[in-house]
C-alpha atoms as a PDB file:
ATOM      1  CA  UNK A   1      14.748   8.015  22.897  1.00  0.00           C
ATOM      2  CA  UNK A   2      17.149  10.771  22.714  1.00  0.00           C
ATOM      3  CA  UNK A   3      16.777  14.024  25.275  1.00  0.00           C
ATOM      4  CA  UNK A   4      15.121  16.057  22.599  1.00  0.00           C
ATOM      5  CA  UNK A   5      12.683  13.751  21.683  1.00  0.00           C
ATOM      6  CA  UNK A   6      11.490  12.816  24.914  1.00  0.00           C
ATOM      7  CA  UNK A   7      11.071  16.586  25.694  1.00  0.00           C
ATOM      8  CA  UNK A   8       9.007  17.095  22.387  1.00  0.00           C
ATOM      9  CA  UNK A   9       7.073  14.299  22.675  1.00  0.00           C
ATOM     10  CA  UNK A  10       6.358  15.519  26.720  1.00  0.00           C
ATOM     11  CA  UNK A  11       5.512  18.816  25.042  1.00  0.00           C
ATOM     12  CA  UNK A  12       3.274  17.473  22.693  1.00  0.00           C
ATOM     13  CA  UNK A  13       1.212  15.208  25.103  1.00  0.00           C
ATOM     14  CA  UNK A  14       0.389  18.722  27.287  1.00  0.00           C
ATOM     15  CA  UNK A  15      -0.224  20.305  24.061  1.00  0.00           C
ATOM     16  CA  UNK A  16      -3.130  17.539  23.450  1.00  0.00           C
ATOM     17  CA  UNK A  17      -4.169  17.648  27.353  1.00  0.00           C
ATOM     18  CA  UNK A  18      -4.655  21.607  26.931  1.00  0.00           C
ATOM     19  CA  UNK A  19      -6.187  21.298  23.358  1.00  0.00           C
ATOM     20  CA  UNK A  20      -7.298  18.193  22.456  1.00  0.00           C
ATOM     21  CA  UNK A  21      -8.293  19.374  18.803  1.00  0.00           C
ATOM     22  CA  UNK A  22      -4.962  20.503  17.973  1.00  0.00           C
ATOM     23  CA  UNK A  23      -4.119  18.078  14.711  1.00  0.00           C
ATOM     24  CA  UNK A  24      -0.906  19.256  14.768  1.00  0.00           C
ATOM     25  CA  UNK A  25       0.523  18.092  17.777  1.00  0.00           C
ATOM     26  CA  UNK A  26      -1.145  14.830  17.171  1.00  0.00           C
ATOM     27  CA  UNK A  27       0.562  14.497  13.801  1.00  0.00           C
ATOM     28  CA  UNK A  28       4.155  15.519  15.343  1.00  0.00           C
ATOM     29  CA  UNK A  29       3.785  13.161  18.689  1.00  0.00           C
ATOM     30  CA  UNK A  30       2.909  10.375  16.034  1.00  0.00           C
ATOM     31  CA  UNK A  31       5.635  11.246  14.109  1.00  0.00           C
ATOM     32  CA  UNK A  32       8.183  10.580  17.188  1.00  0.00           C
ATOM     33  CA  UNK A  33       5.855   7.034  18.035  1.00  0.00           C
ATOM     34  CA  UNK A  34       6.893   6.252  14.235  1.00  0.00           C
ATOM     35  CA  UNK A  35      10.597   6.680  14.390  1.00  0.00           C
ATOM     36  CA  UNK A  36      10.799   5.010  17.568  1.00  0.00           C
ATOM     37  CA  UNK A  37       8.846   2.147  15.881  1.00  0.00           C
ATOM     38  CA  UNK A  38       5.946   2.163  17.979  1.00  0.00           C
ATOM     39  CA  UNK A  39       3.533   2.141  14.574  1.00  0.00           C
ATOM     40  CA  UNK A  40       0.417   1.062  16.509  1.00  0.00           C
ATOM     41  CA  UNK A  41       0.744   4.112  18.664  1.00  0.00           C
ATOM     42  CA  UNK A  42       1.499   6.423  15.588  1.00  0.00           C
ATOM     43  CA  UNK A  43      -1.398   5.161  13.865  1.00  0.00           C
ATOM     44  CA  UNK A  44      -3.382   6.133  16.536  1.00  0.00           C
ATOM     45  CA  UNK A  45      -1.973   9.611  16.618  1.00  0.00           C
ATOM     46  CA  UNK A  46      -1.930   9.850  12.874  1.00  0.00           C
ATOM     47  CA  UNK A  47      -5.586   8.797  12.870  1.00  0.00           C
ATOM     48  CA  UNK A  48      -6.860  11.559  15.479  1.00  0.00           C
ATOM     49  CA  UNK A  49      -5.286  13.850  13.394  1.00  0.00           C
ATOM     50  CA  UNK A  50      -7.171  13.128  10.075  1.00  0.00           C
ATOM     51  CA  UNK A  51     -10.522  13.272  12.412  1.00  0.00           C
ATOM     52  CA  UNK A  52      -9.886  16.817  13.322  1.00  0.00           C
ATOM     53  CA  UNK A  53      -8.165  17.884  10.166  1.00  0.00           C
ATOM     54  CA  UNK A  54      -9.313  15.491   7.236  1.00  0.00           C
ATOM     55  CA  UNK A  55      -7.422  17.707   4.333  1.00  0.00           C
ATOM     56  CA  UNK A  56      -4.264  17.384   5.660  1.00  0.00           C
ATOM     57  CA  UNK A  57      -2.368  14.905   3.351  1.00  0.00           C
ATOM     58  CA  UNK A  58       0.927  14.459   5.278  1.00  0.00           C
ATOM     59  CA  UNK A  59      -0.993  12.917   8.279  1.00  0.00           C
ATOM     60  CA  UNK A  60      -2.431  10.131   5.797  1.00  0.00           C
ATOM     61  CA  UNK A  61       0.882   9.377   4.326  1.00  0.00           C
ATOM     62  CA  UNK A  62       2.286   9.157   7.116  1.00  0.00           C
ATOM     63  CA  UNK A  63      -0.455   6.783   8.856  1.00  0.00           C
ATOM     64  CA  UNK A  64      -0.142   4.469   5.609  1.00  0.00           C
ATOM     65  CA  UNK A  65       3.552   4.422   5.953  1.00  0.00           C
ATOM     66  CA  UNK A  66       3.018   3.247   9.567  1.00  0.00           C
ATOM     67  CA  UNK A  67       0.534   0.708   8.171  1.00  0.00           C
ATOM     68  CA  UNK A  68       3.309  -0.384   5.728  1.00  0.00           C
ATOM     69  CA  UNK A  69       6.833  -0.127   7.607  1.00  0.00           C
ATOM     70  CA  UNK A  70       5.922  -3.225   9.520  1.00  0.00           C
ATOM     71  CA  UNK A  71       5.599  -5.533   6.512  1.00  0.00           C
ATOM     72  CA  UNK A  72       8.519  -4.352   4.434  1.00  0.00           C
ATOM     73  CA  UNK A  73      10.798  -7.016   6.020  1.00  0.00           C
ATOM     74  CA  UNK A  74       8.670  -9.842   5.584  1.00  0.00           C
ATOM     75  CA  UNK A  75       8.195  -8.812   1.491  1.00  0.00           C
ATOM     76  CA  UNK A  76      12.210  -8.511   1.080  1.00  0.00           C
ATOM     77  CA  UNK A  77      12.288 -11.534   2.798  1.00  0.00           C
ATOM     78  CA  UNK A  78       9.721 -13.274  -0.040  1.00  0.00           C
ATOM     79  CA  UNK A  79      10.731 -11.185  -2.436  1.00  0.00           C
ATOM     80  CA  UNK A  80      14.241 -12.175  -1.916  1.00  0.00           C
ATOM     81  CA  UNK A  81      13.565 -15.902  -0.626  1.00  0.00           C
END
């Protein structure tokens, strides 16, 4: 994890320990679980976000990307043979 992430993602946790209801910071610690392919963790994120904030779109495409990422090796791998 590089230096800035690790200090976002530190920011964001406090952010959720100070106000747990804040979507937001849910979406953008998920968002650092995803590119460090921790997908189970972003979903998780992703998914408390949605509870508190169920209009905002970018937090579902971004859980059903996490949903997907996993897989899209095995299906080139089929796909592909």
């Amino acid at each position: 994890m590089s230096t800035r992430a690790a200090v976002c993602f530190i920011d964001y946790t406090q952010v959720i320990a100070l106000q747990p209801n804040n979507a937001r910071a849910y979406y953008n610690r998920g968002l650092i679980h995803q590119k460090l392919g921790k997908d189970p963790l972003a979903q998780k994120d992703f998914s408390r976000d949605i509870e508190i904030d169920p209009g905002y779109l970018r937090a579902r495409a971004s859980k059903s990307y996490s949903c997907i990422a996993p897989l899209i090796p095995i299906l080139l791998e089929l796909a592909l043979g």
